[in-house]
PDB file of N, CA and C in Angstrom:
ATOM      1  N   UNK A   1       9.341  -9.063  -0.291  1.00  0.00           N
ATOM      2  CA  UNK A   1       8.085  -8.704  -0.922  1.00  0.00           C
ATOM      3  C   UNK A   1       8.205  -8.760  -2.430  1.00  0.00           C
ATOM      4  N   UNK A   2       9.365  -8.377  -2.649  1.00  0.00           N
ATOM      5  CA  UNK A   2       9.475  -8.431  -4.770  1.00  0.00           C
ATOM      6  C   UNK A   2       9.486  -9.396  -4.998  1.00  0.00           C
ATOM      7  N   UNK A   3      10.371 -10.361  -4.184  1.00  0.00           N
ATOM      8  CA  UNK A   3      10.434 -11.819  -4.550  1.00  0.00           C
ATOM      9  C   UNK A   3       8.741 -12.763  -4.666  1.00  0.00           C
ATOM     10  N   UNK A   4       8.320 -12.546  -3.746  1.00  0.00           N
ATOM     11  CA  UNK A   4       7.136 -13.073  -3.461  1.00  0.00           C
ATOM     12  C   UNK A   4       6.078 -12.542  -4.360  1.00  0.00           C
ATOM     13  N   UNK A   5       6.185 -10.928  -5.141  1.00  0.00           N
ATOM     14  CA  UNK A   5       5.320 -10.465  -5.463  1.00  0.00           C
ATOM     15  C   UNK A   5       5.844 -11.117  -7.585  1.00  0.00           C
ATOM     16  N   UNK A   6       6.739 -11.074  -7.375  1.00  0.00           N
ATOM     17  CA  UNK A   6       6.966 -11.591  -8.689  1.00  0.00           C
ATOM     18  C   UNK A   6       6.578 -12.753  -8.903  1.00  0.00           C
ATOM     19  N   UNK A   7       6.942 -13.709  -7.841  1.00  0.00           N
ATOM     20  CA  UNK A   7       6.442 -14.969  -8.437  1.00  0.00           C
ATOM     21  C   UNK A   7       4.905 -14.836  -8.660  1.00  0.00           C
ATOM     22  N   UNK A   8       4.149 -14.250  -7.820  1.00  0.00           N
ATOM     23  CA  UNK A   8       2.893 -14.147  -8.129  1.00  0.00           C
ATOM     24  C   UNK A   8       2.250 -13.550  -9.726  1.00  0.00           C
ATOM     25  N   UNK A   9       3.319 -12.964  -9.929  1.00  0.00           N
ATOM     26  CA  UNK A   9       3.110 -12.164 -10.993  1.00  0.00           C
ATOM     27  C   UNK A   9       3.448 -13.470 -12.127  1.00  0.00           C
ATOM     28  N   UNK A  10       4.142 -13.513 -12.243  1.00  0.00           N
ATOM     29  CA  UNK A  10       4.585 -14.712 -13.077  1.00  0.00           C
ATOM     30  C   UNK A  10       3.759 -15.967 -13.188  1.00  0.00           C
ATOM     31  N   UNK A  11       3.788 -16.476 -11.980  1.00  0.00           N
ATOM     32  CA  UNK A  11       3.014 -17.754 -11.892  1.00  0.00           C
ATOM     33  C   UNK A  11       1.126 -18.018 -11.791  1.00  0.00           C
ATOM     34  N   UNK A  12       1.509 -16.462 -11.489  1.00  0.00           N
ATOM     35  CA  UNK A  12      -0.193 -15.664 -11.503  1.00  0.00           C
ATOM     36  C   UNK A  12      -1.287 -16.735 -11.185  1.00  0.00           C
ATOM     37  N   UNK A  13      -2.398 -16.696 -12.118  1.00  0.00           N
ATOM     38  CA  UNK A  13      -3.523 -17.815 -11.391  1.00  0.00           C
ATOM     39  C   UNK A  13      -3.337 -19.264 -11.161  1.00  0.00           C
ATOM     40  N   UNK A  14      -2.242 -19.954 -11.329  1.00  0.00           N
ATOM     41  CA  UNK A  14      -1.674 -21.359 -10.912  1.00  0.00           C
ATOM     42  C   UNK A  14      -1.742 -21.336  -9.506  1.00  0.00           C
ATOM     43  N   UNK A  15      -0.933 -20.043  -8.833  1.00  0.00           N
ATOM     44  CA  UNK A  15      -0.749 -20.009  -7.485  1.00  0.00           C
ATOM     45  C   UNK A  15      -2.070 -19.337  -6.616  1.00  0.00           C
ATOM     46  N   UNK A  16      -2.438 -18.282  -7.376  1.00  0.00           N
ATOM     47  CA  UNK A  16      -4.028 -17.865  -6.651  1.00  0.00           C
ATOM     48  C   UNK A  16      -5.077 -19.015  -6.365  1.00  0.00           C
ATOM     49  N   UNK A  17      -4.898 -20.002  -7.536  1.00  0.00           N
ATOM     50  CA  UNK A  17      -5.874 -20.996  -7.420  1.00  0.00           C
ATOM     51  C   UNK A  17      -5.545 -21.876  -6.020  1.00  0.00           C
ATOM     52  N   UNK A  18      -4.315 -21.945  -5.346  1.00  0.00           N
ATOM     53  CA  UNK A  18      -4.436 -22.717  -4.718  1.00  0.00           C
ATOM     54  C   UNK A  18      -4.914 -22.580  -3.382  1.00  0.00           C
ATOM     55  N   UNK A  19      -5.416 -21.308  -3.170  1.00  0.00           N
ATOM     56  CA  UNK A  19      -5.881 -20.927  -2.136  1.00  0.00           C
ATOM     57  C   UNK A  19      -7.549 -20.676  -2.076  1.00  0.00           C
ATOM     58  N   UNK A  20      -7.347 -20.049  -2.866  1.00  0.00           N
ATOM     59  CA  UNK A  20      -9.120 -19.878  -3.448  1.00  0.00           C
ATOM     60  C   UNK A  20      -9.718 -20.159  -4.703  1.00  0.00           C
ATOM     61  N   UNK A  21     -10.864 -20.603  -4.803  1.00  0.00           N
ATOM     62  CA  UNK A  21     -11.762 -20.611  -6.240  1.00  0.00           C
ATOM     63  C   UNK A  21     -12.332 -19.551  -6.651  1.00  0.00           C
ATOM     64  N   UNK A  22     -12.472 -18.540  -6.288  1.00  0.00           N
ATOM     65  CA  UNK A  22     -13.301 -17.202  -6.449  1.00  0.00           C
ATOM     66  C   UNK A  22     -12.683 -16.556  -7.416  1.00  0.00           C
ATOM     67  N   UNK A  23     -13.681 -16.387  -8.387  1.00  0.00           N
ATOM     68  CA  UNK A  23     -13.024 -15.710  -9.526  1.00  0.00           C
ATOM     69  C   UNK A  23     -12.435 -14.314  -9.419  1.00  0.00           C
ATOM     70  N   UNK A  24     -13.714 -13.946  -8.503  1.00  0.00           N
ATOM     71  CA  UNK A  24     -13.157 -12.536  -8.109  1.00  0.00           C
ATOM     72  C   UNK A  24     -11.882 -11.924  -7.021  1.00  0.00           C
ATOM     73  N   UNK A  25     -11.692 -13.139  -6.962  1.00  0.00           N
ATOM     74  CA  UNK A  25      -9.865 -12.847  -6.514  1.00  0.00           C
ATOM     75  C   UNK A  25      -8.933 -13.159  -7.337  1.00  0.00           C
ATOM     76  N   UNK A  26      -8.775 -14.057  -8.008  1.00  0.00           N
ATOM     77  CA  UNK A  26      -8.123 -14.665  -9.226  1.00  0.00           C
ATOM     78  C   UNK A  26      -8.530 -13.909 -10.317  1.00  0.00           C
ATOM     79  N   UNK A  27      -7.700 -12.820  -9.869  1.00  0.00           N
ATOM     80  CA  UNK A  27      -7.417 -11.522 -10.358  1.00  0.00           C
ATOM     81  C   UNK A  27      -6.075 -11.198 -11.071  1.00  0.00           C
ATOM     82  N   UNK A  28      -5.943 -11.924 -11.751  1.00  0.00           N
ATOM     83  CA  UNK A  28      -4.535 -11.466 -12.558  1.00  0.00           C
ATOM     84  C   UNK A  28      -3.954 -10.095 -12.668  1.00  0.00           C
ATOM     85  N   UNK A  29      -4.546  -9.482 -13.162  1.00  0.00           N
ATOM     86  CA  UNK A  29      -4.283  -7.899 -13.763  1.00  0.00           C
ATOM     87  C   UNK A  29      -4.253  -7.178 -12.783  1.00  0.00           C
ATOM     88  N   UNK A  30      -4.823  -7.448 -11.164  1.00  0.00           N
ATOM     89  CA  UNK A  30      -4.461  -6.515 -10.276  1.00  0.00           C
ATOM     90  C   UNK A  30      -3.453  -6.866  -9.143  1.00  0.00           C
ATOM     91  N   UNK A  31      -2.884  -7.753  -9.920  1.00  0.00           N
ATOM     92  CA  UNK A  31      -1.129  -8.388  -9.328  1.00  0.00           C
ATOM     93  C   UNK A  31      -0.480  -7.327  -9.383  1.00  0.00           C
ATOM     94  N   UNK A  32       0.130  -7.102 -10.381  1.00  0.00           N
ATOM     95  CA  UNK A  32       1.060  -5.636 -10.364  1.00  0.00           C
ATOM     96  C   UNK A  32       0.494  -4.578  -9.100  1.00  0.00           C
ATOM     97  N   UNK A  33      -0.726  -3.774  -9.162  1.00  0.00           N
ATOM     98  CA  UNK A  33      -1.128  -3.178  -8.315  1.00  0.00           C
ATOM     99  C   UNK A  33      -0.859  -3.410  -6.340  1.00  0.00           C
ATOM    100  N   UNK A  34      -0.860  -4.901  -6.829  1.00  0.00           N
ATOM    101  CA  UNK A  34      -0.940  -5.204  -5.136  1.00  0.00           C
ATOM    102  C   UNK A  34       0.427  -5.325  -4.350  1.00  0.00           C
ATOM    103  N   UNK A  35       1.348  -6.042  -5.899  1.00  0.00           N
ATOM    104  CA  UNK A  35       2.454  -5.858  -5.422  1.00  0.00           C
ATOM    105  C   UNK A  35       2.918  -4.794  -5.156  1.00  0.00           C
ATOM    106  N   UNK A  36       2.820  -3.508  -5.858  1.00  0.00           N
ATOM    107  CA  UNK A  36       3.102  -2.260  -5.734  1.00  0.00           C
ATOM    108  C   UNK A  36       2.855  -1.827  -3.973  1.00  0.00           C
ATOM    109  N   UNK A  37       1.774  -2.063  -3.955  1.00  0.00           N
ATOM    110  CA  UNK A  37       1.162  -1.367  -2.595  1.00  0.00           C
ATOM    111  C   UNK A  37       1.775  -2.511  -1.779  1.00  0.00           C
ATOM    112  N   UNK A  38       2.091  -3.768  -1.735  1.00  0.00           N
ATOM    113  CA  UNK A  38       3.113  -3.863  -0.441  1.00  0.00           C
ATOM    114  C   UNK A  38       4.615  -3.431  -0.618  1.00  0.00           C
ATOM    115  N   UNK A  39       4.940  -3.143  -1.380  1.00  0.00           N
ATOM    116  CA  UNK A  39       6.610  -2.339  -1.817  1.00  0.00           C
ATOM    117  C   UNK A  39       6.185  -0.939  -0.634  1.00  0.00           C
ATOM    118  N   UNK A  40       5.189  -0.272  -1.206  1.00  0.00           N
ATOM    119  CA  UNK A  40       5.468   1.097  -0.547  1.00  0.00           C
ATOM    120  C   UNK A  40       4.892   0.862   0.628  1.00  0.00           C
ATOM    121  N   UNK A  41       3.645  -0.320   1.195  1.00  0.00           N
ATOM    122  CA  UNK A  41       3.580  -0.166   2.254  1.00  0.00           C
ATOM    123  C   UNK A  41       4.313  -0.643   3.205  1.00  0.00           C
ATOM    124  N   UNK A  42       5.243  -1.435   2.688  1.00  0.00           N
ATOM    125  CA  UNK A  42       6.545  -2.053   3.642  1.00  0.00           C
ATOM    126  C   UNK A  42       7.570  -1.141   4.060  1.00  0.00           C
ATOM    127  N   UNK A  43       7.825   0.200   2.900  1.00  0.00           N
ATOM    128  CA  UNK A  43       8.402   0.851   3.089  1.00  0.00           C
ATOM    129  C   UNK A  43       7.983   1.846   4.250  1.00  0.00           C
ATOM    130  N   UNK A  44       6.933   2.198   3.984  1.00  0.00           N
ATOM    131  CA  UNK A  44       5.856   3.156   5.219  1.00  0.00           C
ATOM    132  C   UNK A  44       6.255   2.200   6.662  1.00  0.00           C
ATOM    133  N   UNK A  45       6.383   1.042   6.917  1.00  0.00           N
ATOM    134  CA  UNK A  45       6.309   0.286   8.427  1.00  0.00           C
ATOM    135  C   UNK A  45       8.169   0.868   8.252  1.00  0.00           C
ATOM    136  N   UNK A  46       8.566   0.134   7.763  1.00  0.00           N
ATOM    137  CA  UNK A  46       9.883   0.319   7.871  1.00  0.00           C
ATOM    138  C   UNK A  46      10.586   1.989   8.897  1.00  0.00           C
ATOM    139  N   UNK A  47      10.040   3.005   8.040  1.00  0.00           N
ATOM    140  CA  UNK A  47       9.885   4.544   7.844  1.00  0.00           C
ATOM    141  C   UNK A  47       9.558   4.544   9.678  1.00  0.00           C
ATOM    142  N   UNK A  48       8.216   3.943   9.764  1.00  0.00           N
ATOM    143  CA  UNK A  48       7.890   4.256  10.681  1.00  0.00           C
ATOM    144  C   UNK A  48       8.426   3.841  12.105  1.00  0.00           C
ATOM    145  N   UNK A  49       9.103   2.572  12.248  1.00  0.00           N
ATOM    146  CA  UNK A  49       9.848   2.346  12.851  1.00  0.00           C
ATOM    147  C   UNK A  49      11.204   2.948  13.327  1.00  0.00           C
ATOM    148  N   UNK A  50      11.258   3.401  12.113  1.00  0.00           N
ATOM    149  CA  UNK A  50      12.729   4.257  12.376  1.00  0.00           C
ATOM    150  C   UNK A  50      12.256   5.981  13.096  1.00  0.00           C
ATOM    151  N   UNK A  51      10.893   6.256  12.680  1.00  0.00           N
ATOM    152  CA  UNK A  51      10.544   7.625  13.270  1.00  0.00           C
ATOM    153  C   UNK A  51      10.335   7.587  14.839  1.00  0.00           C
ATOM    154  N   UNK A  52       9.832   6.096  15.472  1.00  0.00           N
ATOM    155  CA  UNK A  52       9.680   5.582  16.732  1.00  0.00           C
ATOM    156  C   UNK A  52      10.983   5.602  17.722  1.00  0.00           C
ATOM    157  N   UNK A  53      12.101   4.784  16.849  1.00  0.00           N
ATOM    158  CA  UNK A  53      13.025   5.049  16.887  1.00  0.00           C
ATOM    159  C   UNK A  53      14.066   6.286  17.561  1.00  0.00           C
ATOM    160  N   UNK A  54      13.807   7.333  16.615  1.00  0.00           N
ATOM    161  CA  UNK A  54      14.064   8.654  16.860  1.00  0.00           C
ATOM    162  C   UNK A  54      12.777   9.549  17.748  1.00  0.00           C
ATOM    163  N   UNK A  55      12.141   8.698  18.405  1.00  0.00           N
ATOM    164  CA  UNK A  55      11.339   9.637  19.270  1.00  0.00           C
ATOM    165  C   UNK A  55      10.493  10.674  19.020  1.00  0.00           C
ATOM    166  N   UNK A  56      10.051  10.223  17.715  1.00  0.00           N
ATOM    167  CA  UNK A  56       9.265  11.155  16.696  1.00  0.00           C
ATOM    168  C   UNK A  56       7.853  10.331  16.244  1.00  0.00           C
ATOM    169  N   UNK A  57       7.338   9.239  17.536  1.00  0.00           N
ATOM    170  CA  UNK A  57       6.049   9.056  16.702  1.00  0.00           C
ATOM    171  C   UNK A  57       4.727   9.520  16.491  1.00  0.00           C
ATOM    172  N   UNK A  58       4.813  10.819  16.937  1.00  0.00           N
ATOM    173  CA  UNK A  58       3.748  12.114  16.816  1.00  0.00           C
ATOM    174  C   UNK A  58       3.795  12.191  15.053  1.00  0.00           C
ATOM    175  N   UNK A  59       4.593  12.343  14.276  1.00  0.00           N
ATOM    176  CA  UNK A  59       5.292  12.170  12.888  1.00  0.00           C
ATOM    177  C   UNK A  59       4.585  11.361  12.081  1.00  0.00           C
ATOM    178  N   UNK A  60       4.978  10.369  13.068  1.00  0.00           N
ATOM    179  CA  UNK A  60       3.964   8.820  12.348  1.00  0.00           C
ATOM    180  C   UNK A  60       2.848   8.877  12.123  1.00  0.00           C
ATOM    181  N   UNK A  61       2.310   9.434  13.355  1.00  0.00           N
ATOM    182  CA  UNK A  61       0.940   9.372  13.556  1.00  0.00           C
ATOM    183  C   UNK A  61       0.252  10.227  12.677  1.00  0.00           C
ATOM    184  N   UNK A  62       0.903  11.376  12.653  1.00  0.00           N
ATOM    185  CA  UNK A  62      -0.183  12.369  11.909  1.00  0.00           C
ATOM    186  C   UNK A  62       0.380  11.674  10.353  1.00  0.00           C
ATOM    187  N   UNK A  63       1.514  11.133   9.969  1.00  0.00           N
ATOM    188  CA  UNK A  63       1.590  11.110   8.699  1.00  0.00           C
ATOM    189  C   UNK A  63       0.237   9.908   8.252  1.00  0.00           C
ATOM    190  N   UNK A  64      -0.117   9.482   9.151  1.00  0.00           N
ATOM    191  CA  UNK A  64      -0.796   7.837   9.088  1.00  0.00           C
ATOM    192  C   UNK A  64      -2.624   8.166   8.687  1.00  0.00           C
ATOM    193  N   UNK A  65      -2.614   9.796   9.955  1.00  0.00           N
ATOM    194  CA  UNK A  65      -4.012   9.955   9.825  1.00  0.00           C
ATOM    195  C   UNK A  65      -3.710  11.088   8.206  1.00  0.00           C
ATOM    196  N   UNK A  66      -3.043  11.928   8.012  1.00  0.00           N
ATOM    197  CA  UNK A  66      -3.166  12.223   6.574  1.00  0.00           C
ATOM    198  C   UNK A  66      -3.199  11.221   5.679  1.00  0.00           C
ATOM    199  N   UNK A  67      -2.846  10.382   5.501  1.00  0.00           N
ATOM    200  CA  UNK A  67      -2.727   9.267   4.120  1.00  0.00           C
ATOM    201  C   UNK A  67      -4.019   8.366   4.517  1.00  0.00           C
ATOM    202  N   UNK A  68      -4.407   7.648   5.538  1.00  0.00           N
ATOM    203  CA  UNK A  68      -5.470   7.279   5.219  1.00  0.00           C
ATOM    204  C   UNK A  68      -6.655   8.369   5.502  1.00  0.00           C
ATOM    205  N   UNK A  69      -6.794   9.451   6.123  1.00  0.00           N
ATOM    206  CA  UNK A  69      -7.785  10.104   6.291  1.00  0.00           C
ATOM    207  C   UNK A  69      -8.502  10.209   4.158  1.00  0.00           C
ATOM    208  N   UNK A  70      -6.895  10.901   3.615  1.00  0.00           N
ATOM    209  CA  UNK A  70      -7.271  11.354   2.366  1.00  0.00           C
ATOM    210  C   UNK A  70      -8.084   9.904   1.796  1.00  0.00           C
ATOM    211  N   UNK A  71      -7.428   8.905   1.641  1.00  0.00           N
ATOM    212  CA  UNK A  71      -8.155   7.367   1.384  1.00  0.00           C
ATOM    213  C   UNK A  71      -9.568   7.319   1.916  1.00  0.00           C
ATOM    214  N   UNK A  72      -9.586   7.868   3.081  1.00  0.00           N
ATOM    215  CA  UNK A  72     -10.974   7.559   3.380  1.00  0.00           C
ATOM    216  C   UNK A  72     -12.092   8.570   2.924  1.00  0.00           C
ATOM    217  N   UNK A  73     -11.853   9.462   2.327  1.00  0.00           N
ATOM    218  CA  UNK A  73     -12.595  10.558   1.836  1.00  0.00           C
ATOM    219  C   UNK A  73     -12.757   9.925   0.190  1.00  0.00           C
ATOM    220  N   UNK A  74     -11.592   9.730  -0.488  1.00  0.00           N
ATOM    221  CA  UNK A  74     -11.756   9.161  -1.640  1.00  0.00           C
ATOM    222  C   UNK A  74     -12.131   8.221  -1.766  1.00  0.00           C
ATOM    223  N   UNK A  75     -12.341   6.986  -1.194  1.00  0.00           N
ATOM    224  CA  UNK A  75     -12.972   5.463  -0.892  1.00  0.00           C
ATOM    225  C   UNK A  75     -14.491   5.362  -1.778  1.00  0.00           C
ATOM    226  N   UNK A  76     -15.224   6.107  -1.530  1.00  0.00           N
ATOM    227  CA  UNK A  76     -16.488   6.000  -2.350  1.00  0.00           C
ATOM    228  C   UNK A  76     -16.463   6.485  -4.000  1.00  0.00           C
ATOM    229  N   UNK A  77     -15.792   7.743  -3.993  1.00  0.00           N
ATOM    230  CA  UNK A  77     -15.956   8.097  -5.249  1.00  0.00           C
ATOM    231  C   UNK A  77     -15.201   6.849  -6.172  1.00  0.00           C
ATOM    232  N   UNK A  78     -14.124   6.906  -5.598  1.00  0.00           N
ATOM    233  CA  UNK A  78     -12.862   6.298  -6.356  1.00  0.00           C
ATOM    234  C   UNK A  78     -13.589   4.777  -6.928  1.00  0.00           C
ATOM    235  N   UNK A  79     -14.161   4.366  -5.971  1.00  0.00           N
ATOM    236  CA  UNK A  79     -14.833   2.863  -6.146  1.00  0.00           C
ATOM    237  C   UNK A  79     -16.322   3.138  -6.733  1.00  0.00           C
ATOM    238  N   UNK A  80     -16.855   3.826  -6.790  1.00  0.00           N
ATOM    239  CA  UNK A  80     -17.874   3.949  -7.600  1.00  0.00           C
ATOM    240  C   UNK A  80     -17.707   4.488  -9.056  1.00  0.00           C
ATOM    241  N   UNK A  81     -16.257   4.894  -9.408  1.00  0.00           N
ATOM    242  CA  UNK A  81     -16.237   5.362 -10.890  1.00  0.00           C
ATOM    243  C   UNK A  81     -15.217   4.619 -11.644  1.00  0.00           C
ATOM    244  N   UNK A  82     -13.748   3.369 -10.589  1.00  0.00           N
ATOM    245  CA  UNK A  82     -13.261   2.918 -11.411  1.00  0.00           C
ATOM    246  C   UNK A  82     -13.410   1.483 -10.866  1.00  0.00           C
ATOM    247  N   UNK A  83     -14.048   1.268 -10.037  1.00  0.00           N
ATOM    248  CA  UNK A  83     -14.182   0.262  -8.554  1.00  0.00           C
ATOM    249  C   UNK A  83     -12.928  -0.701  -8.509  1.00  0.00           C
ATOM    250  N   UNK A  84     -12.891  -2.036  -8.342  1.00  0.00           N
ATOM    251  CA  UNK A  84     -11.567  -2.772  -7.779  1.00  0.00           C
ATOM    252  C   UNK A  84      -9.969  -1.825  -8.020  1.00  0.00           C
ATOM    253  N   UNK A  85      -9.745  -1.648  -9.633  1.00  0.00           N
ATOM    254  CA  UNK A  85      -8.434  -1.254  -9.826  1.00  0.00           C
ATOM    255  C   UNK A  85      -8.187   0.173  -9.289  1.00  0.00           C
ATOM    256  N   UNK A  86      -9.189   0.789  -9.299  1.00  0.00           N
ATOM    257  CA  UNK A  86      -8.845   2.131  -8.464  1.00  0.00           C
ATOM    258  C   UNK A  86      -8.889   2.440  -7.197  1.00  0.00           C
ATOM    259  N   UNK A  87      -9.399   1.278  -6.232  1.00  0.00           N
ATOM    260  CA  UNK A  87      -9.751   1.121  -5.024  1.00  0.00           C
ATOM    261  C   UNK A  87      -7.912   0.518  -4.245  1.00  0.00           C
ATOM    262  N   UNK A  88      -7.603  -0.194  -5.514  1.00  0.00           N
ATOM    263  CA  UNK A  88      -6.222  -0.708  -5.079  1.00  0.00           C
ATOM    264  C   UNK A  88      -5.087   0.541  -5.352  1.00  0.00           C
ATOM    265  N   UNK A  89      -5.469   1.302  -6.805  1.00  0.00           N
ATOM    266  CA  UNK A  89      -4.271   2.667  -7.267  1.00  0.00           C
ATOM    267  C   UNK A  89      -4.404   3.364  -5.874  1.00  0.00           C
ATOM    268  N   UNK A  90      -5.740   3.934  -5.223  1.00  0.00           N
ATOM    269  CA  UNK A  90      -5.781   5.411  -4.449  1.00  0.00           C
ATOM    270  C   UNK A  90      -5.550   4.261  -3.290  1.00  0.00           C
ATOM    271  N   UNK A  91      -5.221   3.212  -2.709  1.00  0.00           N
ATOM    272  CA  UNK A  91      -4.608   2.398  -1.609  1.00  0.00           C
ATOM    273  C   UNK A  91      -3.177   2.866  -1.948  1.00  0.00           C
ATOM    274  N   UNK A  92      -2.701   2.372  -2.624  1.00  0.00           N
ATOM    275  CA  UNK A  92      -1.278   2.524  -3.459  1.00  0.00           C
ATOM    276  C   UNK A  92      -0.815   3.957  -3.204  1.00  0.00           C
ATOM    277  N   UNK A  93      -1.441   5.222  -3.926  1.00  0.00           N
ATOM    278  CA  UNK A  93      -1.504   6.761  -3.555  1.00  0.00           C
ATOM    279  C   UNK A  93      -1.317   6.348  -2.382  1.00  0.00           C
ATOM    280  N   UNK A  94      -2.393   6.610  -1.123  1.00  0.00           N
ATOM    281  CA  UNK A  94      -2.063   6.897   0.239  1.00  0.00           C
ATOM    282  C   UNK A  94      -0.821   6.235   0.429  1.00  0.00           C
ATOM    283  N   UNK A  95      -0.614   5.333   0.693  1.00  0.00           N
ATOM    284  CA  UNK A  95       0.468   4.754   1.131  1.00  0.00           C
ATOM    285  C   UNK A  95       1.293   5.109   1.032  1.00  0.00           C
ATOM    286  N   UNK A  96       1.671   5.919  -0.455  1.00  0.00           N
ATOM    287  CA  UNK A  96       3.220   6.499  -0.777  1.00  0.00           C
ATOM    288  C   UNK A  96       3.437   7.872  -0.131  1.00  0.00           C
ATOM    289  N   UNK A  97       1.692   8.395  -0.313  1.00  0.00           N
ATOM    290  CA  UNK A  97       2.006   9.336   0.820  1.00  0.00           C
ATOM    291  C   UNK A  97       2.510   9.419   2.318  1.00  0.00           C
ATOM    292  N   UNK A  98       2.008   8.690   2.669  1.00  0.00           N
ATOM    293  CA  UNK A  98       2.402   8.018   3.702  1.00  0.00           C
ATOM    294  C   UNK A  98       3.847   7.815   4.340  1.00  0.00           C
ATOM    295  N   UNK A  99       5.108   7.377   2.870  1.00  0.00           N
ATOM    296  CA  UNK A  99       6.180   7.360   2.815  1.00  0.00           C
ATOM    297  C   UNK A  99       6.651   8.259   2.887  1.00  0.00           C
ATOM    298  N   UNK A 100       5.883   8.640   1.638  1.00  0.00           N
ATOM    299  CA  UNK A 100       6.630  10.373   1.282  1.00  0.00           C
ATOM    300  C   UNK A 100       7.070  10.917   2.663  1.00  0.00           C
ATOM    301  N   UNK A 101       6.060  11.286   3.295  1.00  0.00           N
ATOM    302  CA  UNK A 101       5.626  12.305   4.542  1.00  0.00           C
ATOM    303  C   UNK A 101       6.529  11.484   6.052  1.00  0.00           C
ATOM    304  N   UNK A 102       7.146  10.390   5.697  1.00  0.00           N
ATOM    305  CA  UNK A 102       7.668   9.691   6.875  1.00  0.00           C
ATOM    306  C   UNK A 102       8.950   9.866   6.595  1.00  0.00           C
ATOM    307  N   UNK A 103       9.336   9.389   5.372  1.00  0.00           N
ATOM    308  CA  UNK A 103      11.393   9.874   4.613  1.00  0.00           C
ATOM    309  C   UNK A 103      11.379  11.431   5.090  1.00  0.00           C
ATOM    310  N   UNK A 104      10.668  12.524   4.682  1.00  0.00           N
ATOM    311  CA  UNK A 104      10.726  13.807   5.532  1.00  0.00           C
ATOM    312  C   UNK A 104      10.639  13.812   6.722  1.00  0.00           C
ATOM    313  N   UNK A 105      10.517  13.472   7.204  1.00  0.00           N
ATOM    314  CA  UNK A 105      10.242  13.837   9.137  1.00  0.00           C
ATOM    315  C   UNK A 105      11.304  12.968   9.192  1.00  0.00           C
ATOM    316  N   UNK A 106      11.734  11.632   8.763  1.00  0.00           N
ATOM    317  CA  UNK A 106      13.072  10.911   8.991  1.00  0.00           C
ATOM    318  C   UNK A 106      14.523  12.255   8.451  1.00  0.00           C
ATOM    319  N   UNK A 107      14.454  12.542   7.729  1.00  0.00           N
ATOM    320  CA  UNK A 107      15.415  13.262   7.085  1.00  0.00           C
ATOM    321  C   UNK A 107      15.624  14.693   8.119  1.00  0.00           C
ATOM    322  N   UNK A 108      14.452  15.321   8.650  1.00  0.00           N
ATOM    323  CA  UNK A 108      14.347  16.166   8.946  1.00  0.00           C
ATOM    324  C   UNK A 108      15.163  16.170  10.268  1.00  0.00           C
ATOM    325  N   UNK A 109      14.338  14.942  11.278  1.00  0.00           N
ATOM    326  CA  UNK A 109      14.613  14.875  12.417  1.00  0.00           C
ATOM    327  C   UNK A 109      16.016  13.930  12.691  1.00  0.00           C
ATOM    328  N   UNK A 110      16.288  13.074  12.277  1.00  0.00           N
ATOM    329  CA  UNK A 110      17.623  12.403  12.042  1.00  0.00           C
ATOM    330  C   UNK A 110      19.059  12.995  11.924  1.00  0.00           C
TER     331      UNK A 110
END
């Protein structure tokens, strides 16, 4: 994912272009952001696998409905006062929560 997310970062709209024309994806500035949110959300699958693993995916589950439940409560405000880049930060938030709350129940129960 870093690898992939850097080059994007780097090579930025050369490589967006080749998929789409839409300006409104060829989005430079919310590269960093996106890469971010697959770092931690790779980490969250990862997490969660290992909680499955250990016979703990009650863990998962509730960690899954806290992090997006909170996302889904914030979803309107968040996008109506900072819209795209904050719609991707409070994606980013949940998710780490998400982690957060999965490395504990890994640590705990392990």
């Amino acid at each position: 994912m870093l690898v992939g997310g850097l080059v994007l970062v780097i090579a930025g709209r050369a490589v967006l272009e080749l998929f789409t024309s839409d300006p409104g994806v060829v989005v430079v500035a919310l590269l960093p952001l996106v890469v971010a949110y697959s770092l931690v959300n790779g980490g969250g699958i990862v997490m969660s696998a290992g909680m499955v693993a250990l016979r703990r995916s009650t863990w998962t589950l509730g960690s899954v409905i806290v992090g997006h439940g909170l996302l889904a409560l914030a979803m309107f405000p968040v996008a109506g006062e900072w819209g795209l880049t904050g719609l991707w930060t409070a994606l980013t938030a949940g998710s780490a929560l998400i982690l957060v709350v999965q490395l504990s129940g890994f640590h705990r129960h392990s």
